[in-house]
Protein backbone atom coordinates (compact mmCIF):
# COMPACT_ATOMS: atom_id res chain seq x y z
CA UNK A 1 -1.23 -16.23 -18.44
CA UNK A 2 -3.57 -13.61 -17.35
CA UNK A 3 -2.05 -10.45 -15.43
CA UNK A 4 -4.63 -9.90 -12.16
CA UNK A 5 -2.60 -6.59 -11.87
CA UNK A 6 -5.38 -4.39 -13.28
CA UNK A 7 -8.09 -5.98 -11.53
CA UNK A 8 -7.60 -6.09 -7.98
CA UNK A 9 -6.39 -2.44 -5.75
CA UNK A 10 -4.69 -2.93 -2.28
CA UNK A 11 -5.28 -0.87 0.54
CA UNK A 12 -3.17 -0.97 3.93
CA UNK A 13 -6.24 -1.04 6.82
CA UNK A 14 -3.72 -1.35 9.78
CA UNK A 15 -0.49 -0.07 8.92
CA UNK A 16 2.92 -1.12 10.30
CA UNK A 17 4.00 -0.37 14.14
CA UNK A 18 4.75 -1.98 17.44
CA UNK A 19 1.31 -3.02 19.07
CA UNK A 20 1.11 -4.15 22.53
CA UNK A 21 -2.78 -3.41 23.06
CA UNK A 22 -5.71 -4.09 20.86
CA UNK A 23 -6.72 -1.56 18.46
CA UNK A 24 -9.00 -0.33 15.96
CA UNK A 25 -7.53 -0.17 12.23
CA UNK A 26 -5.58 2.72 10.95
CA UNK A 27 -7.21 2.89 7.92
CA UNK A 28 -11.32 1.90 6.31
CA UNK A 29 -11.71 0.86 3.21
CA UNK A 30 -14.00 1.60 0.92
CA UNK A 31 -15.41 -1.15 -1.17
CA UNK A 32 -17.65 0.53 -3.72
CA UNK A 33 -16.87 -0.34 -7.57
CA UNK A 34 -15.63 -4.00 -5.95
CA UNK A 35 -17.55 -6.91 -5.13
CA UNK A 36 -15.62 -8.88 -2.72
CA UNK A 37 -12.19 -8.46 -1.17
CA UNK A 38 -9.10 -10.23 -0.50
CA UNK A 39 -7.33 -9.55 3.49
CA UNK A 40 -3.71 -10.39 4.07
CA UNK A 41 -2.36 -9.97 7.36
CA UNK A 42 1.16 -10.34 7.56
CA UNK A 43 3.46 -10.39 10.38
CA UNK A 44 6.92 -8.80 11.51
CA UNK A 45 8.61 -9.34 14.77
CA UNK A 46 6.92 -9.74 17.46
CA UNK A 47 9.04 -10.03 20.50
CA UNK A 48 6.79 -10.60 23.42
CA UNK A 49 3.19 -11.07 24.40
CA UNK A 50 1.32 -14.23 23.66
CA UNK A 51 -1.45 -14.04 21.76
CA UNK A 52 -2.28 -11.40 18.93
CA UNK A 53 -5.90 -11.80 17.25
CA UNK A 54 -7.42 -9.66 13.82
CA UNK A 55 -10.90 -9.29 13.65
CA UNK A 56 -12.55 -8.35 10.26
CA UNK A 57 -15.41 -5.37 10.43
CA UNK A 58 -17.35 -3.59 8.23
CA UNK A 59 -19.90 -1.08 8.01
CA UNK A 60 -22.66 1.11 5.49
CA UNK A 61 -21.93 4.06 7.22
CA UNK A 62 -17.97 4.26 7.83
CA UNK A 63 -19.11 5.29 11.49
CA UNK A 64 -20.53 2.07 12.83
CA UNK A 65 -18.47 -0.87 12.57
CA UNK A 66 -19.19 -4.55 13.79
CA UNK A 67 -18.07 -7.66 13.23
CA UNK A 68 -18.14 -9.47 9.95
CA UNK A 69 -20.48 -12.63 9.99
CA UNK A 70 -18.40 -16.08 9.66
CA UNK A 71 -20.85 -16.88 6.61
CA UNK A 72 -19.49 -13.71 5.01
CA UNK A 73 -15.90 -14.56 5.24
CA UNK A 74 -14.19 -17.73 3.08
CA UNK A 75 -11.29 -19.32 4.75
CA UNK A 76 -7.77 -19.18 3.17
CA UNK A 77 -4.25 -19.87 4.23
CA UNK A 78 -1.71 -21.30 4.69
CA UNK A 79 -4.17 -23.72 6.96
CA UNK A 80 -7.30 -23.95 4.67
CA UNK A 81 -9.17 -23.11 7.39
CA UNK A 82 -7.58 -19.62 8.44
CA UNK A 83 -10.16 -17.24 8.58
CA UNK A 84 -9.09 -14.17 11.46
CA UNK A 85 -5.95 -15.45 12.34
CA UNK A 86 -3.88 -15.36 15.64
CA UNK A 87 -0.54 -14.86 15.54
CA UNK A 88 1.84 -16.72 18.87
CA UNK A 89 4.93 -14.70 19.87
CA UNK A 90 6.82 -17.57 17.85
CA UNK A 91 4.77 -16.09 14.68
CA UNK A 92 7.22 -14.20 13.24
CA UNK A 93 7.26 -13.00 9.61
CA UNK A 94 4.03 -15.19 9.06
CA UNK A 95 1.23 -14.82 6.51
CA UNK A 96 -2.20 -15.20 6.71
CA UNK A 97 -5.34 -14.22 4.31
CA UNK A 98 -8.75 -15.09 4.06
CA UNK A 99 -11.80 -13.78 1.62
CA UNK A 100 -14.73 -10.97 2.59
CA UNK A 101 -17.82 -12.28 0.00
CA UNK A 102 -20.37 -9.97 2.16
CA UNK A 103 -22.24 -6.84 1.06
CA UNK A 104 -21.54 -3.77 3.58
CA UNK A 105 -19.43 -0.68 1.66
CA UNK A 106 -16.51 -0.37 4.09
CA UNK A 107 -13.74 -2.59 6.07
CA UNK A 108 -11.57 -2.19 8.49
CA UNK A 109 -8.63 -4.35 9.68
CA UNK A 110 -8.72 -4.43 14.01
CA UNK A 111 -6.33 -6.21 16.25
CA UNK A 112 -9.15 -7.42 18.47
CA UNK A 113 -7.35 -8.77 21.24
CA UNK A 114 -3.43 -9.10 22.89
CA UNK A 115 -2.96 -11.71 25.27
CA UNK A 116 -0.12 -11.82 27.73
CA UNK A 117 2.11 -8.55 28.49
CA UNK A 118 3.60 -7.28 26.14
CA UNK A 119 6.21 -4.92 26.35
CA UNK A 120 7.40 -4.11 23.29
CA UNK A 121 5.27 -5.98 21.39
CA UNK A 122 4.62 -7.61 17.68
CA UNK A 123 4.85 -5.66 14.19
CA UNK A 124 1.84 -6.53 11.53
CA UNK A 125 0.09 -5.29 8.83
CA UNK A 126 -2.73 -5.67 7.26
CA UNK A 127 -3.87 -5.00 3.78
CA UNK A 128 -7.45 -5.53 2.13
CA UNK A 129 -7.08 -5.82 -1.62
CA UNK A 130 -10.28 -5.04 -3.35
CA UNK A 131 -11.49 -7.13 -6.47
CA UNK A 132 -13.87 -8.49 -8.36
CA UNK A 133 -14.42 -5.03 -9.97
CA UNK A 134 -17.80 -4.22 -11.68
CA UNK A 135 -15.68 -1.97 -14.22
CA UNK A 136 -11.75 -3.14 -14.89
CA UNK A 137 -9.11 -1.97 -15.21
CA UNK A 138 -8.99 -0.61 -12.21
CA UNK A 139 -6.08 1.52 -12.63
């Protein structure tokens, strides 16, 4: 069996913490050397609000961020169709990933919106694991 260990390099975008609001990622991520990118968003606890949603953006300039396209992003799981996910306050210790296939240099993991009011909140993170290197290994 083939190791992928070598060939891919995660990077935390939105690191670990009680979020109540929306907010920008904690960390960008650099894509150069890679040609596409895996994002995992994972959840903790999340013990109130309603509604938590990730948006994927990117950039050329690491200054100026929008959205990704939907034709640059592949769905992935679990629901084949999971591209962004949502997370419901029932959503705890979930797992959710989905495939960047566009061109821009940098990412960045956002918690677009929070729906309901939370008060203490949900626990994620998110992690953007670069691959598809033009040169391997990697490390």
């Amino acid at each position: 069996m083939k190791s992928l260990s070598r060939d891919v390099y995660p990077v935390i975008s939105f690191r670990d913490g009680a979020r109540t609001a929306a907010a920008n990622g904690d960390a960008t991520v650099d894509l150069q050397g890679y040609q596409g990118a895996l994002i995992v968003i994972q959840s903790g606890t999340i013990t109130d609000g309603t509604l938590y949603t990730f948006e994927l953006k990117e950039s050329d300039d690491d200054s100026t961020y929008s959205a990704v396209a939907d034709a640059d992003l592949v769905a992935g799981g679990p629901a084949n169709t999971d591209v962004e996910p949502s997370f419901a306050a029932t959503d705890d210790n979930h797992t959710h990933w989905f495939s960047y296939v566009g061109t821009k240099r940098y990412l960045r993991i956002d918690l677009a919106t929070v729906t309901g009011s939370p008060s203490t909140g949900g626990h994620f993170i998110g992690t953007v694991i670069k691959g598809a290197p033009r040169h391997a290994p990697v490390v």
